[in-house]
N, C-alpha and C. Protein backbone atom coordinates (compact mmCIF):
# COMPACT_ATOMS: atom_id res chain seq x y z
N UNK A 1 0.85 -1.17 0.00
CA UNK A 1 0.00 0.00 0.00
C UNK A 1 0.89 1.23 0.00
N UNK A 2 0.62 2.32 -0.72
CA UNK A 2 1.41 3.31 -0.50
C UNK A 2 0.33 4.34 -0.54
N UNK A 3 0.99 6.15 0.19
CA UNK A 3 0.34 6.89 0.56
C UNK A 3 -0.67 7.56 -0.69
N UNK A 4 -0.50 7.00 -1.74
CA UNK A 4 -1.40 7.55 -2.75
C UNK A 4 -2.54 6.84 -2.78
N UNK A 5 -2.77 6.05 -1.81
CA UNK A 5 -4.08 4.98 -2.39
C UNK A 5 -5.47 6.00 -1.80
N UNK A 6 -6.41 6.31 -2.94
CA UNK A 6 -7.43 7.31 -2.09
C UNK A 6 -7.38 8.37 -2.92
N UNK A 7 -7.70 9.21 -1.95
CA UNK A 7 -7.55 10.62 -2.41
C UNK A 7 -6.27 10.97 -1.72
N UNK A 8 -5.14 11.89 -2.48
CA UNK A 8 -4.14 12.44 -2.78
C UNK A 8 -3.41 13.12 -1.16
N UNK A 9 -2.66 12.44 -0.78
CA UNK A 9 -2.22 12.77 0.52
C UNK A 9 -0.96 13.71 0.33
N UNK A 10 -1.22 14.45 1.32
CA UNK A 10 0.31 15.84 0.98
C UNK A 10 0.95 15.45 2.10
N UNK A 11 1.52 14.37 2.37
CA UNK A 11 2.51 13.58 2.95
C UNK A 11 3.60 12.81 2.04
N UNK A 12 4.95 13.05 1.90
CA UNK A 12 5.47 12.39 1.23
C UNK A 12 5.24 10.48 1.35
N UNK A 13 5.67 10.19 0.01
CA UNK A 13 5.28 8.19 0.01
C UNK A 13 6.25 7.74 1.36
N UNK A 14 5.60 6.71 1.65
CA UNK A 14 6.67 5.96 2.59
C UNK A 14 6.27 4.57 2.36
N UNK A 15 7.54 3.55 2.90
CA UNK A 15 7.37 2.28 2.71
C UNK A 15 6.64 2.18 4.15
N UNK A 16 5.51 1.52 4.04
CA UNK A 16 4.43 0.48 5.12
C UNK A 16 4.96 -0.97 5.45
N UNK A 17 5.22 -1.42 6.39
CA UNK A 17 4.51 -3.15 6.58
C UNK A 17 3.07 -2.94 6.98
N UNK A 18 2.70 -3.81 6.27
CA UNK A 18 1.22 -3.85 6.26
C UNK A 18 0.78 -5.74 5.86
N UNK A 19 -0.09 -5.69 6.77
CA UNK A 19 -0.60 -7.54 6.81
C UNK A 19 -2.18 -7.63 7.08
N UNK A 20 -2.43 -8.64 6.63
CA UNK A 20 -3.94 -8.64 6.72
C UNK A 20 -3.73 -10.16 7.26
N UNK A 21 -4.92 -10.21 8.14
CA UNK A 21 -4.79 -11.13 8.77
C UNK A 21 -6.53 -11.40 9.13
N UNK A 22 -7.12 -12.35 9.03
CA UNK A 22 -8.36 -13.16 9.41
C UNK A 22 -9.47 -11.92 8.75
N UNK A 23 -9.23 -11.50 7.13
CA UNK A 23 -10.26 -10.49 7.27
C UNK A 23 -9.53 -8.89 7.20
N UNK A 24 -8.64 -8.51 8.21
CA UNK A 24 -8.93 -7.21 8.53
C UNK A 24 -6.82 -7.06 8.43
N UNK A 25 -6.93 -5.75 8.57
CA UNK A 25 -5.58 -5.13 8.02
C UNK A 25 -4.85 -4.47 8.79
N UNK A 26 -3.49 -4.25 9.13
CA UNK A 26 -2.75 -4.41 9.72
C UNK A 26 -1.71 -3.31 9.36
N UNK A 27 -1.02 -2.76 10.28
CA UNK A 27 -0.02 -1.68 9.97
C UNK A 27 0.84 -1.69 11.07
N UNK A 28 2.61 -1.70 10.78
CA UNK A 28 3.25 -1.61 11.76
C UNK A 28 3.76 -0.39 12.19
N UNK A 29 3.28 0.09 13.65
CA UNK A 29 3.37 1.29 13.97
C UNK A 29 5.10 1.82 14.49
N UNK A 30 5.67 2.39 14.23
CA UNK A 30 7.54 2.47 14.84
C UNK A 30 7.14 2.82 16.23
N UNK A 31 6.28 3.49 16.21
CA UNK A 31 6.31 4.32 18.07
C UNK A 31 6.08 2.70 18.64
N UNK A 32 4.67 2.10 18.68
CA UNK A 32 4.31 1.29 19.83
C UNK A 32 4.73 0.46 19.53
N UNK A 33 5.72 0.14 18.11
CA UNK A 33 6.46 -0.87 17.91
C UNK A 33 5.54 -2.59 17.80
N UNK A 34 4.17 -2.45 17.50
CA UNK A 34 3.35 -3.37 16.85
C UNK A 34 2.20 -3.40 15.78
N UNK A 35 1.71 -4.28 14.92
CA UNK A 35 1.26 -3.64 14.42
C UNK A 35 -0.18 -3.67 14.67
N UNK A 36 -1.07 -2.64 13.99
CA UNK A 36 -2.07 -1.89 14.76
C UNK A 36 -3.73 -1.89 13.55
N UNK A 37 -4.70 -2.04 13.78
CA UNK A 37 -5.45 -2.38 12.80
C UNK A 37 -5.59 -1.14 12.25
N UNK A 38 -5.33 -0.98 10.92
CA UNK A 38 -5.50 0.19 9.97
C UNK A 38 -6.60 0.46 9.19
N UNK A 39 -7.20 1.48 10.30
CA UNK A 39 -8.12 2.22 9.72
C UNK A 39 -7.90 3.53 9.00
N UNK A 40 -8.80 4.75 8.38
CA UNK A 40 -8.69 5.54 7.95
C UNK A 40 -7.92 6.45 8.72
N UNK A 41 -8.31 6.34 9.78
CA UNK A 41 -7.08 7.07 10.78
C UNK A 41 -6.18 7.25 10.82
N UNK A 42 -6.29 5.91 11.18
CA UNK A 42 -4.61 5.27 11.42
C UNK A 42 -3.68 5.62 10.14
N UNK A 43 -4.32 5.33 8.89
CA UNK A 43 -3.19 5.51 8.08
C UNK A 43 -2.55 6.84 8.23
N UNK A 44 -3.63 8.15 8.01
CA UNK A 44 -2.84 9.28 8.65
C UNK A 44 -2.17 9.28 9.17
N UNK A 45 -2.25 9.40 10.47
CA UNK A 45 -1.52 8.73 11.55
C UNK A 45 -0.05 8.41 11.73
N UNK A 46 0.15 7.18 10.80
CA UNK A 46 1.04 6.77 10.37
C UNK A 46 1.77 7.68 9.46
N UNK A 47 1.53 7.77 9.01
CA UNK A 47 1.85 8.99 8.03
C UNK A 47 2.36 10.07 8.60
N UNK A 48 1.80 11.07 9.25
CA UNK A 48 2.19 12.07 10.33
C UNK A 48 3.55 11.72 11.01
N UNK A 49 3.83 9.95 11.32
CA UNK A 49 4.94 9.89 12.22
C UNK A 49 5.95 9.39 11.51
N UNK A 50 5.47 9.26 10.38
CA UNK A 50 6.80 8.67 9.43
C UNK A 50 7.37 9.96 8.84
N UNK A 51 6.24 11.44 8.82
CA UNK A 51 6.76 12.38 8.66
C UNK A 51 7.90 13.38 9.94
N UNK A 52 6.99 13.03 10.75
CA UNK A 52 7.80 13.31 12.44
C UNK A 52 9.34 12.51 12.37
N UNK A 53 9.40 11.71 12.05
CA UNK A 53 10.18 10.92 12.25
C UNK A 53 11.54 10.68 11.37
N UNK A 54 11.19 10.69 9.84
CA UNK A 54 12.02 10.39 8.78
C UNK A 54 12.43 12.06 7.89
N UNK A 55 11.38 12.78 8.34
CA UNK A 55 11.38 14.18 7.37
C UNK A 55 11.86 15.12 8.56
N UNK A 56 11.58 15.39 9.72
CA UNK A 56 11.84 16.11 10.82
C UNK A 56 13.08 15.26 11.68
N UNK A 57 13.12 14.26 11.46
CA UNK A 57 14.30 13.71 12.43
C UNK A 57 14.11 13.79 14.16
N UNK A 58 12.90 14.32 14.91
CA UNK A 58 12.01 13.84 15.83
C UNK A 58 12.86 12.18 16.38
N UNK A 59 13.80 12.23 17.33
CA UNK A 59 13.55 11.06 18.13
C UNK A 59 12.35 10.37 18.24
N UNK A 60 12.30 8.48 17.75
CA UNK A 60 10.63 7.88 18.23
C UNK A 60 10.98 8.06 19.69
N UNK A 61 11.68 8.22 20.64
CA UNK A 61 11.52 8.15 21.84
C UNK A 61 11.07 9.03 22.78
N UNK A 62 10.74 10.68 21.72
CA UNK A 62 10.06 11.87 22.26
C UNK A 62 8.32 11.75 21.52
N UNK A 63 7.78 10.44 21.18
CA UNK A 63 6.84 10.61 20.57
C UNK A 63 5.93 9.61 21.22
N UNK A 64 4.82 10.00 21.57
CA UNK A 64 4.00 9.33 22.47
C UNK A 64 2.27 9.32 21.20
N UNK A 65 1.69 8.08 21.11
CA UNK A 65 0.64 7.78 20.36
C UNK A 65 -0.29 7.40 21.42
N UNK A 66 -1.35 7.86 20.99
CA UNK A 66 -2.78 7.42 21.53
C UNK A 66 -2.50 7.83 23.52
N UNK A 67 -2.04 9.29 23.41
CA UNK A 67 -1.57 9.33 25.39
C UNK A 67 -2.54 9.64 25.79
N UNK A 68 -2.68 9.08 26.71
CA UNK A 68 -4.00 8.99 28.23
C UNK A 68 -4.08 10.58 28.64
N UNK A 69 -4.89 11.08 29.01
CA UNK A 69 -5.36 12.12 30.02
C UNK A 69 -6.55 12.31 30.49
N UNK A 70 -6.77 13.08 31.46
CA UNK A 70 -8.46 13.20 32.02
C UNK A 70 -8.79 14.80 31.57
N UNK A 71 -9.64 15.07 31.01
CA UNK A 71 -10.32 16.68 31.02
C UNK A 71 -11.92 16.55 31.69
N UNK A 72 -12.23 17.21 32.78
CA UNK A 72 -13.44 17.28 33.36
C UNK A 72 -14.04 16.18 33.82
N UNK A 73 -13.19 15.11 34.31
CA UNK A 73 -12.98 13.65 34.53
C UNK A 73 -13.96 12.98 33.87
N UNK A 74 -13.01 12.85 32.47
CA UNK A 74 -13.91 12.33 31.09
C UNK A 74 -11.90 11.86 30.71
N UNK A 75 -12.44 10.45 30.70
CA UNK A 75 -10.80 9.82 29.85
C UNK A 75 -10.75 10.31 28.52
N UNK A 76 -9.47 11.19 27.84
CA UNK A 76 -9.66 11.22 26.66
C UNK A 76 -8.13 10.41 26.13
N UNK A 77 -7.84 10.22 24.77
CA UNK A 77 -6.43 10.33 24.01
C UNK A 77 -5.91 11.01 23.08
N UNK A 78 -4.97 11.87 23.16
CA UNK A 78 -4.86 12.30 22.18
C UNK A 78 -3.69 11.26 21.51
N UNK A 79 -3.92 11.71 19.97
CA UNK A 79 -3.67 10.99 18.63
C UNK A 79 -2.31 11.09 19.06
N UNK A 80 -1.29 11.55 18.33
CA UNK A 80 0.08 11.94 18.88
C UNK A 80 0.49 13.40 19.54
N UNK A 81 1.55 13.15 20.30
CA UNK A 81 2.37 14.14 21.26
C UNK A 81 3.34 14.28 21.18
N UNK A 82 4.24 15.27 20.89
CA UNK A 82 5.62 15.14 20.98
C UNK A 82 6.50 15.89 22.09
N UNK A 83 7.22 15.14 22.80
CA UNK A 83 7.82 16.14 24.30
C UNK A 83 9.25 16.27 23.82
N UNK A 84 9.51 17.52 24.58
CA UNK A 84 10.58 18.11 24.06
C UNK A 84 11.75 17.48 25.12
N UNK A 85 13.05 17.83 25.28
CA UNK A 85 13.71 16.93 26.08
C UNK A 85 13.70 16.78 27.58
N UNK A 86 13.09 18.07 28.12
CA UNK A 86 12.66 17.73 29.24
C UNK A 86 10.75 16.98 29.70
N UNK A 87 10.67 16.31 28.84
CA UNK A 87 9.83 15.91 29.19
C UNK A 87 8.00 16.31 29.20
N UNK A 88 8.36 17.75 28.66
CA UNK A 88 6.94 18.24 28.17
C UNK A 88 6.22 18.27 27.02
N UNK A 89 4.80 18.58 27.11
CA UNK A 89 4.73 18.37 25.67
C UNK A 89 4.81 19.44 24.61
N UNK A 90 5.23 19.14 23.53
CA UNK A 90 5.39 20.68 23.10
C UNK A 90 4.61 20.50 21.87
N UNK A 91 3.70 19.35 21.20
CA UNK A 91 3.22 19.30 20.14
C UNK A 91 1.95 18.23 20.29
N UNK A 92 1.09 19.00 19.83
CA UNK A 92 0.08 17.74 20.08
C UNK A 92 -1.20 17.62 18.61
N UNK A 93 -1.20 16.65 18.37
CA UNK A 93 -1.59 16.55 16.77
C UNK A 93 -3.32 15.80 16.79
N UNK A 94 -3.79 15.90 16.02
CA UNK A 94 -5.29 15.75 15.77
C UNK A 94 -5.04 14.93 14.47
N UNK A 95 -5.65 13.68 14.50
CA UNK A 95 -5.44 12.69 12.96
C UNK A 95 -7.05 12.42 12.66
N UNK A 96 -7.33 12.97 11.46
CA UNK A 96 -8.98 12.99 11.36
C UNK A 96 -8.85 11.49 9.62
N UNK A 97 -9.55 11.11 9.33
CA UNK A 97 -9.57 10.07 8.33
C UNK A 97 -9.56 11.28 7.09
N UNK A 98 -9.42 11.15 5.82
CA UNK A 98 -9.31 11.86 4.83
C UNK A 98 -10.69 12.60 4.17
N UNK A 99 -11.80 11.76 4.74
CA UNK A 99 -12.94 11.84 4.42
C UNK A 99 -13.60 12.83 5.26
N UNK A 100 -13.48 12.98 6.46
CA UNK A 100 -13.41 14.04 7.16
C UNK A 100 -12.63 15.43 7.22
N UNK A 101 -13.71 16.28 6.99
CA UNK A 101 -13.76 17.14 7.15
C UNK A 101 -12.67 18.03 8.27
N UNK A 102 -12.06 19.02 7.84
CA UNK A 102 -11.56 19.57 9.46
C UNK A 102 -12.73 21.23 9.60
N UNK A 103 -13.22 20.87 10.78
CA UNK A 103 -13.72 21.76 11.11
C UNK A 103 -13.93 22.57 12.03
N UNK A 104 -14.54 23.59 12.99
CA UNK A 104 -14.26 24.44 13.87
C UNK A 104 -14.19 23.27 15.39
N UNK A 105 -15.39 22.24 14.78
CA UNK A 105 -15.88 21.13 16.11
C UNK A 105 -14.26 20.61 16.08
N UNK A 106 -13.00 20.18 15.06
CA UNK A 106 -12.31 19.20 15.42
C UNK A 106 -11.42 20.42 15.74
N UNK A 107 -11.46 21.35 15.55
CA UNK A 107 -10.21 22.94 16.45
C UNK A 107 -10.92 22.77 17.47
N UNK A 108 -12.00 22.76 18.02
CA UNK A 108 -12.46 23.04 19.17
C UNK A 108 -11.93 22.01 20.08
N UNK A 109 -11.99 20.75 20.03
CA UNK A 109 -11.53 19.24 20.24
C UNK A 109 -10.38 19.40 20.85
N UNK A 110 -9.15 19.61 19.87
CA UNK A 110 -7.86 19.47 19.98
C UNK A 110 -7.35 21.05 21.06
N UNK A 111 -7.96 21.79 21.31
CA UNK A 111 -7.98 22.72 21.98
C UNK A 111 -8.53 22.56 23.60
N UNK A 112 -9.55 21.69 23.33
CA UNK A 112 -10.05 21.31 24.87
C UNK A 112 -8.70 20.42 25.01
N UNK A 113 -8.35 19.32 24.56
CA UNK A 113 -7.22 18.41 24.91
C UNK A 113 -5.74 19.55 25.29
N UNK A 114 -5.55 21.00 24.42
CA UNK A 114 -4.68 21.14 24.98
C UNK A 114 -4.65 22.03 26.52
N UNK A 115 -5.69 22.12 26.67
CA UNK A 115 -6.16 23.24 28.17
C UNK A 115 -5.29 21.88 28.88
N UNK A 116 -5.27 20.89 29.11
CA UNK A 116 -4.32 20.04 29.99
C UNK A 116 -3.17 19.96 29.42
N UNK A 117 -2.79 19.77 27.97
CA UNK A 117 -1.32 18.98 27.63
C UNK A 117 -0.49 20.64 27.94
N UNK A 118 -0.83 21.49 27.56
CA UNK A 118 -0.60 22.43 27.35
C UNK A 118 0.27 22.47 26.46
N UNK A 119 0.36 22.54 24.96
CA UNK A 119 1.91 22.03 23.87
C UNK A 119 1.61 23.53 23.08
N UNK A 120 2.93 24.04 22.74
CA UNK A 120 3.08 24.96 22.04
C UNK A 120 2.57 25.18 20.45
N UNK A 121 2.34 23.75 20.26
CA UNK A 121 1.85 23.98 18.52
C UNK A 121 1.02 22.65 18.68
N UNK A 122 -0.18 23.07 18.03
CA UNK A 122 -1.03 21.79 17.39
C UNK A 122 -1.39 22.21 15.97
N UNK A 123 -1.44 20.29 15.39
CA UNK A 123 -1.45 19.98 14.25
C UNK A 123 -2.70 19.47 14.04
N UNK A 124 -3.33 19.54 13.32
CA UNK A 124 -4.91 19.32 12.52
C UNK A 124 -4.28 18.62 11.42
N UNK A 125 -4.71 16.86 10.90
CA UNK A 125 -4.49 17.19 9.82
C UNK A 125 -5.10 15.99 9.09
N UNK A 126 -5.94 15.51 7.99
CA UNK A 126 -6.73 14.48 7.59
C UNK A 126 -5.52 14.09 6.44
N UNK A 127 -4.13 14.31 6.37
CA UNK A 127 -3.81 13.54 5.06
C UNK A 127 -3.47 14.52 4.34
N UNK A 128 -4.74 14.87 4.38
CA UNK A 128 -4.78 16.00 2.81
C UNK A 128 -4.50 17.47 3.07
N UNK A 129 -5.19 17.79 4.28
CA UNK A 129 -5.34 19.47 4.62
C UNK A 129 -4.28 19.05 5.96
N UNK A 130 -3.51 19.71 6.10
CA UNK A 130 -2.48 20.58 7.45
C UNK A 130 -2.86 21.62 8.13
N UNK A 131 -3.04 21.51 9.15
CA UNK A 131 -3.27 23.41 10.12
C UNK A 131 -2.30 23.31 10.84
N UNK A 132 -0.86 23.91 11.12
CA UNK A 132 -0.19 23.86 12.17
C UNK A 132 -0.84 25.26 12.98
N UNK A 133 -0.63 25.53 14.39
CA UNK A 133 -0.92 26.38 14.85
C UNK A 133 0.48 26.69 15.70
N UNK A 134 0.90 27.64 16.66
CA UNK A 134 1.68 27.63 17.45
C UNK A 134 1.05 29.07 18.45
N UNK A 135 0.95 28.47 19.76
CA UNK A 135 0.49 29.53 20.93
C UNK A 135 1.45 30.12 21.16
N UNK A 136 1.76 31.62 20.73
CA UNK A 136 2.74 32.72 21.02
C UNK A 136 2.60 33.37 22.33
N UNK A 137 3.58 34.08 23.07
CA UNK A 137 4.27 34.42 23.92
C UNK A 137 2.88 35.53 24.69
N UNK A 138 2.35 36.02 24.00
CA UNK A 138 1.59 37.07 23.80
C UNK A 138 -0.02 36.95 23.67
N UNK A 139 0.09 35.09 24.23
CA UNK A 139 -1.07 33.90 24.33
C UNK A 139 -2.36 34.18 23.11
N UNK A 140 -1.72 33.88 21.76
CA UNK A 140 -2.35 34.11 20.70
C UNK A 140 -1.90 32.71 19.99
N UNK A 141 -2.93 32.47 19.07
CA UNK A 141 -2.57 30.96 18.25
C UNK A 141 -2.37 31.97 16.52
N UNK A 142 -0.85 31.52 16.30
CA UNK A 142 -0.93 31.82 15.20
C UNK A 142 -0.90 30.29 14.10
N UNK A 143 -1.29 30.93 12.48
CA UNK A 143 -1.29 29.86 12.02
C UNK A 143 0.30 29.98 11.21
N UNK A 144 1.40 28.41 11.17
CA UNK A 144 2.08 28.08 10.19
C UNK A 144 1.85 28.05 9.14
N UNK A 145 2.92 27.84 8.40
CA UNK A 145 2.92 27.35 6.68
C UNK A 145 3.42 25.72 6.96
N UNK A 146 4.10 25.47 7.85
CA UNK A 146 4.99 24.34 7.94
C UNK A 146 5.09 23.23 8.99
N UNK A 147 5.66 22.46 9.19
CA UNK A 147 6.02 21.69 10.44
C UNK A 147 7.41 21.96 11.13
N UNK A 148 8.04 22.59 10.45
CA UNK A 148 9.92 22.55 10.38
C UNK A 148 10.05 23.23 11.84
N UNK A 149 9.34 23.99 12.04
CA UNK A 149 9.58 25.39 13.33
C UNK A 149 9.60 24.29 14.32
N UNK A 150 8.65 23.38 14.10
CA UNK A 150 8.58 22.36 15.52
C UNK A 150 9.78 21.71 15.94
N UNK A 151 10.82 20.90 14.80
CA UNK A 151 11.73 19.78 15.11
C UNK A 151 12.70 20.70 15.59
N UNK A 152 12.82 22.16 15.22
CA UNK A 152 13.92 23.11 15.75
C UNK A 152 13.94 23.23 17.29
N UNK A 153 12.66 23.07 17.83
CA UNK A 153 12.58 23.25 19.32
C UNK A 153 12.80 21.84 20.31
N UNK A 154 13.03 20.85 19.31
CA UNK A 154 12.85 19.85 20.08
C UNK A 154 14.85 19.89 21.27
């Protein structure tokens, strides 16, 4: 499978392991280091961290998938996180399927998740469309062109 299957992903190609097994399909994730049933998500997803990872040069060992937290003691996860070397988070990403829409409800989402993570830049992104944001000094969200500003801070 490669990242063109679908509609047109603005993620560069990457090589997948990918297995199907009893029926249903399979993707090996580098972070959790197994592989993981691949849905529309997920492939994003995947994608996002092969970009984190192979295009940004992002340590997998500053990159946390699917992390636990509580907001208004309601369990949520966010999609991926990336902590900077001491241990915080400084990036926190929103993976929507391609077919989905990004809209004010999934900014609103990834915004309640960061009132706890508290991360300097969040990423919106279905594949196709990118929003980087980054919360300035001056507690304003501006919008990027890029991802690059992020791996500089790591």
């Amino acid at each position: 499978m490669n990242s063109n299957s679908g509609k047109s992903f603005s993620f560069p190609n990457y090589q997948f392991r990918v297995k199907q097994e009893k029926g249903n399909r399979y993707i090996f994730d580098i972070i959790r280091k197994k592989f993981v049933t691949l849905t529309p998500e997920e492939w994003v997803r995947q994608h996002l961290i092969n970009y984190l990872v192979s295009d940004l040069h992002i340590p997998v060992g500053l990159i946390g998938i699917e992390v636990s937290f509580s907001f208004n003691n309601v369990n949520h996860r966010a999609d991926v996180v990336v902590y900077n070397r001491k241990g915080q988070p400084l990036m926190l990403a929103e993976c929507k399927a391609p077919t989905v829409e990004i809209t004010d409800d999934v900014v609103d989402q990834i915004c309640r998740y960061n009132y706890v993570l508290n991360a300097e830049y969040l990423i919106i992104t279905n594949g196709i469309r990118h929003y980087v944001l980054q919360f300035t000094h001056d507690s304003r969200w501006i919008t990027l062109n890029n991802f690059n500003e992020i791996a500089n801070k790591i």
